[in-house]
Protein backbone atom coordinates (compact mmCIF):
# COMPACT_ATOMS: atom_id res chain seq x y z
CA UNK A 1 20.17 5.11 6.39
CA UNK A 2 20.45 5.74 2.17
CA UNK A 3 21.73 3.01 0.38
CA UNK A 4 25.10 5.24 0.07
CA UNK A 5 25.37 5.76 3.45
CA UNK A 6 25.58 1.85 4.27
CA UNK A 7 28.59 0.46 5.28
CA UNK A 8 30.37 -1.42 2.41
CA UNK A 9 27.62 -0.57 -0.27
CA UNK A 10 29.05 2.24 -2.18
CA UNK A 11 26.41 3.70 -5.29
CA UNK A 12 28.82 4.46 -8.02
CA UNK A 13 26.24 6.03 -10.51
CA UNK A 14 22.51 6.66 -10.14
CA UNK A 15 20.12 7.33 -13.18
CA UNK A 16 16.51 7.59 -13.31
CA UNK A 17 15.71 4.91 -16.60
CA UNK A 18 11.80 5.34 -16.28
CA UNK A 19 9.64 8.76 -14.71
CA UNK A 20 6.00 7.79 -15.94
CA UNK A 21 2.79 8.57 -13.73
CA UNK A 22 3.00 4.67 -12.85
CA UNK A 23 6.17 4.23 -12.62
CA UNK A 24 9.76 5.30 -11.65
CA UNK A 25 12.55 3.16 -12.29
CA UNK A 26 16.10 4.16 -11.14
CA UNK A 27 19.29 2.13 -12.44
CA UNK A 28 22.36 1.95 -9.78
CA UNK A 29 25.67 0.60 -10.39
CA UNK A 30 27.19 -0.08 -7.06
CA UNK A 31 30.23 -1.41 -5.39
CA UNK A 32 29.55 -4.06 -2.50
CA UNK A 33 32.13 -4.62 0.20
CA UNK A 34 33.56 -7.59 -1.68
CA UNK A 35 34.79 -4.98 -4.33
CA UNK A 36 32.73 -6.53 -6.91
CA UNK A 37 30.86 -4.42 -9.12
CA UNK A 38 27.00 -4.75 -9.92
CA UNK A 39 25.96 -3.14 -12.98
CA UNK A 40 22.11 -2.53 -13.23
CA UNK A 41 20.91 -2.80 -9.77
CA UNK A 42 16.94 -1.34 -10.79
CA UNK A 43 14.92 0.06 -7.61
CA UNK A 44 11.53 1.16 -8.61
CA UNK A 45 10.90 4.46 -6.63
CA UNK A 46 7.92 5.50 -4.79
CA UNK A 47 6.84 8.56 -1.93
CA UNK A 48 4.86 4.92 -0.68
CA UNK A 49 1.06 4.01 -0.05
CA UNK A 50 -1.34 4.01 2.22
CA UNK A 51 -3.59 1.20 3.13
CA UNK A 52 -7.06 2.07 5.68
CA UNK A 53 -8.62 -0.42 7.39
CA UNK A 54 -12.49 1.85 7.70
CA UNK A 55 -14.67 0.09 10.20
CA UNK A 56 -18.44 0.88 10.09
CA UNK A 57 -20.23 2.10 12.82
CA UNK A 58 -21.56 -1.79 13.22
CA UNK A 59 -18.08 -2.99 12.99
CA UNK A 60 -17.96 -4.03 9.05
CA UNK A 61 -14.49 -3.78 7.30
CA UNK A 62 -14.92 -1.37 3.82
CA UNK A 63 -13.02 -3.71 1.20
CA UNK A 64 -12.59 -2.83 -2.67
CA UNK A 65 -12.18 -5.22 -5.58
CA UNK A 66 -11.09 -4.01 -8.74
CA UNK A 67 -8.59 -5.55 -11.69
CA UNK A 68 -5.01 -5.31 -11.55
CA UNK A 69 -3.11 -5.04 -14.45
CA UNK A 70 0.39 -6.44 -12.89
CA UNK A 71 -0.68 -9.86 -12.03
CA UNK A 72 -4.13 -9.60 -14.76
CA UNK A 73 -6.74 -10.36 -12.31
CA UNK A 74 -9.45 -8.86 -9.93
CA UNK A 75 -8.13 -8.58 -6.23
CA UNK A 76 -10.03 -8.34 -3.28
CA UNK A 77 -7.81 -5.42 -0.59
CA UNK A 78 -8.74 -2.82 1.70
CA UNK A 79 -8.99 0.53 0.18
CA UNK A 80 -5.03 2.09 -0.77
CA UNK A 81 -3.03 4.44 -3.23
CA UNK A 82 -0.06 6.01 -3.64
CA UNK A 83 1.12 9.14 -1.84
CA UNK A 84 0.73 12.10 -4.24
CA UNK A 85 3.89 14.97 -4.87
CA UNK A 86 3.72 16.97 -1.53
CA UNK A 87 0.70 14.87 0.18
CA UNK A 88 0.97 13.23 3.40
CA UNK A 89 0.36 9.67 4.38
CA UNK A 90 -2.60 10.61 6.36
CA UNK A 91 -3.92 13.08 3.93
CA UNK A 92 -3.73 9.86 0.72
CA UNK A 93 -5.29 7.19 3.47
CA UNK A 94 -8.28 9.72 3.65
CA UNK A 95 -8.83 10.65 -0.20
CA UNK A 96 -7.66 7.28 -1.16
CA UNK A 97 -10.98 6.28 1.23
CA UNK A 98 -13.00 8.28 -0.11
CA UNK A 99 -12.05 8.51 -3.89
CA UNK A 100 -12.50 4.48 -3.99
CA UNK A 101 -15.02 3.78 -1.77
CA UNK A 102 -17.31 7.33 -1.46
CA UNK A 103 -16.38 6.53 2.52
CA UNK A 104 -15.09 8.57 4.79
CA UNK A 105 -14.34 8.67 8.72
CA UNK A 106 -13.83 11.66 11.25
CA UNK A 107 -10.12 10.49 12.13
CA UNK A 108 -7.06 8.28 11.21
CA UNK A 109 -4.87 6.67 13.31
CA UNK A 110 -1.51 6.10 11.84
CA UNK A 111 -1.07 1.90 12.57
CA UNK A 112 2.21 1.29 11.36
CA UNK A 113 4.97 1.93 8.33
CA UNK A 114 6.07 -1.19 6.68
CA UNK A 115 8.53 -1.73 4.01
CA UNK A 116 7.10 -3.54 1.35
CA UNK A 117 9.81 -4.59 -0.92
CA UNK A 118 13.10 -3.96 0.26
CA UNK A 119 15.18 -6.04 -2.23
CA UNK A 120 13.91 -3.78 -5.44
CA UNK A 121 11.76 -0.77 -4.14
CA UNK A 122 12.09 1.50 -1.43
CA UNK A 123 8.18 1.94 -1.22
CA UNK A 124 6.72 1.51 2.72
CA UNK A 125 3.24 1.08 3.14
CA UNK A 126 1.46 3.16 5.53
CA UNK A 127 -1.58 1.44 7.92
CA UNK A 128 -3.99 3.59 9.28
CA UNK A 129 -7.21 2.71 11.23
CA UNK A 130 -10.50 4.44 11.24
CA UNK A 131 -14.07 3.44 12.79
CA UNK A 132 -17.08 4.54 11.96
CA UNK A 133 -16.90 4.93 8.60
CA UNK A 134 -20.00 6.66 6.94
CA UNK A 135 -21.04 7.61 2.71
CA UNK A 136 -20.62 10.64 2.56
CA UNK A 137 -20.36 10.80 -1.72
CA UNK A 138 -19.90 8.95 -4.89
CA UNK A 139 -16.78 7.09 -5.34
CA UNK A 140 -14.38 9.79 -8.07
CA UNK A 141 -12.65 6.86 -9.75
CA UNK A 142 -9.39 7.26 -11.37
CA UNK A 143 -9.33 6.37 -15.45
CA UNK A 144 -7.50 3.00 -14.68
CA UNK A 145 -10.66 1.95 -11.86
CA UNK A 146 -13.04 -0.14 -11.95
CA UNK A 147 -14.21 -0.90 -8.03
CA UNK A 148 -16.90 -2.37 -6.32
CA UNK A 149 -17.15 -1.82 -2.32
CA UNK A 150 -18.24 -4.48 -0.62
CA UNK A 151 -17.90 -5.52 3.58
CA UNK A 152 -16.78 -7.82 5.59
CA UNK A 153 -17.10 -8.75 9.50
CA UNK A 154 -14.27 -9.52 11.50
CA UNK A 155 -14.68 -13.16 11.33
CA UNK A 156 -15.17 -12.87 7.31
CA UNK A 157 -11.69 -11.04 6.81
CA UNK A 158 -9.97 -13.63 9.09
CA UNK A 159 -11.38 -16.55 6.60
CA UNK A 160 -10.91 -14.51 3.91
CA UNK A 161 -6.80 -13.79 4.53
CA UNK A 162 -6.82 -17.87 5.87
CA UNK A 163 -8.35 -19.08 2.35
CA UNK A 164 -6.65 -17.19 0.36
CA UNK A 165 -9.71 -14.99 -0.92
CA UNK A 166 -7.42 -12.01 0.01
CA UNK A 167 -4.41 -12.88 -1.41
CA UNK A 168 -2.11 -9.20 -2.03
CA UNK A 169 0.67 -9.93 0.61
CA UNK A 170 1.05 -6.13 1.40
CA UNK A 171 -2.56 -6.46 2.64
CA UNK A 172 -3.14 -9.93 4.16
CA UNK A 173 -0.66 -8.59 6.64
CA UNK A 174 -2.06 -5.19 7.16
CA UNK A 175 -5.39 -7.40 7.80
CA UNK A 176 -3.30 -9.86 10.37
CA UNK A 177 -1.78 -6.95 11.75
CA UNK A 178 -5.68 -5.58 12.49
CA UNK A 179 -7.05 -8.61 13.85
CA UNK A 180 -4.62 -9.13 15.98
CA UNK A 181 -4.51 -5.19 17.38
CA UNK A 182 -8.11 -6.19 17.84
CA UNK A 183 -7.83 -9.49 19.88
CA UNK A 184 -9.38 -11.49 16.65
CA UNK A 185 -6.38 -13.67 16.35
């Protein structure tokens, strides 16, 4: 259900403040069903992301670290981008794949669709599963990439999410949500 379709929460005015290649920013003003007015209410837009959790053929997890400029650090994630104009959610978790990592696996299967920050965005974060992941190319890096592909066993990726080594809350529970499909929990 749209945010103007929701009982009580009328959007009085919508305007898009921000349309850049990283980001979309739209500025509501809405009524709730107290009758009091919010002025300013931001969403950041998005068509969403997908995340793919690529086994090897000898069961190793494909993982890419690389800097993020939001929080100004390098993260440790499973490879993930944003859905492209017109592009499905299956058709991003397989270029995503192999853009970052030079990876790629026969099929997908679509996990789950989560919504990843409901307050302020209305992105949802797509979760597909692949095994045996192969190189099939070089990585084709964006301008804004820098990533190294490295692996981790089952066991590794539990510790990893536990300690805190993995530490982007979209994917520590993409990476629960796997382990525990998986029995590893």
């Amino acid at each position: 259900m749209a945010a103007s379709e929701w009982p009580g929460w009328k959007i009085l005015h919508s305007e898009t403040v921000i349309s850049t290649p990283h980001l979309r920013l739209r500025r509501d003003r809405i009524e709730l069903p107290s009758g009091t007015v919010v002025e300013d209410y931001f969403v950041r837009e998005s068509r969403g992301f997908a995340v793919v959790f690529a086994q090897t053929h000898d069961d190793r997890v494909l993982l890419v670290r690389q800097y993020k400029h939001g929080i100004g650090e390098d993260v440790l994630e499973l490879p993930a981008g944003a859905i492209d104009e017109g592009e499905t959610a299956i058709a991003c978790a397989h270029r995503e794949l192999a853009e970052e990592t030079g990876y790629a696996v026969a099929t997908l299967e679509r996990v789950t669709t989560l919504a990843t920050d409901p307050t302020n965005s209305n992105a949802r974060l797509h979760l597909f599963a692949g095994r045996g992941a192969r190189l099939v190319a070089e990585p084709r890096l964006d301008p804004t990439e820098a990533i190294e592909v490295e692996f981790a066993t089952l066991a590794e990726l539990r510790r990893y999410v536990g300690d805190g080594t993995i530490a982007v809350s979209t994917h520590v529970a993409a990476i629960y949500l796997m382990l525990d499909r998986l029995g590893c929990l």
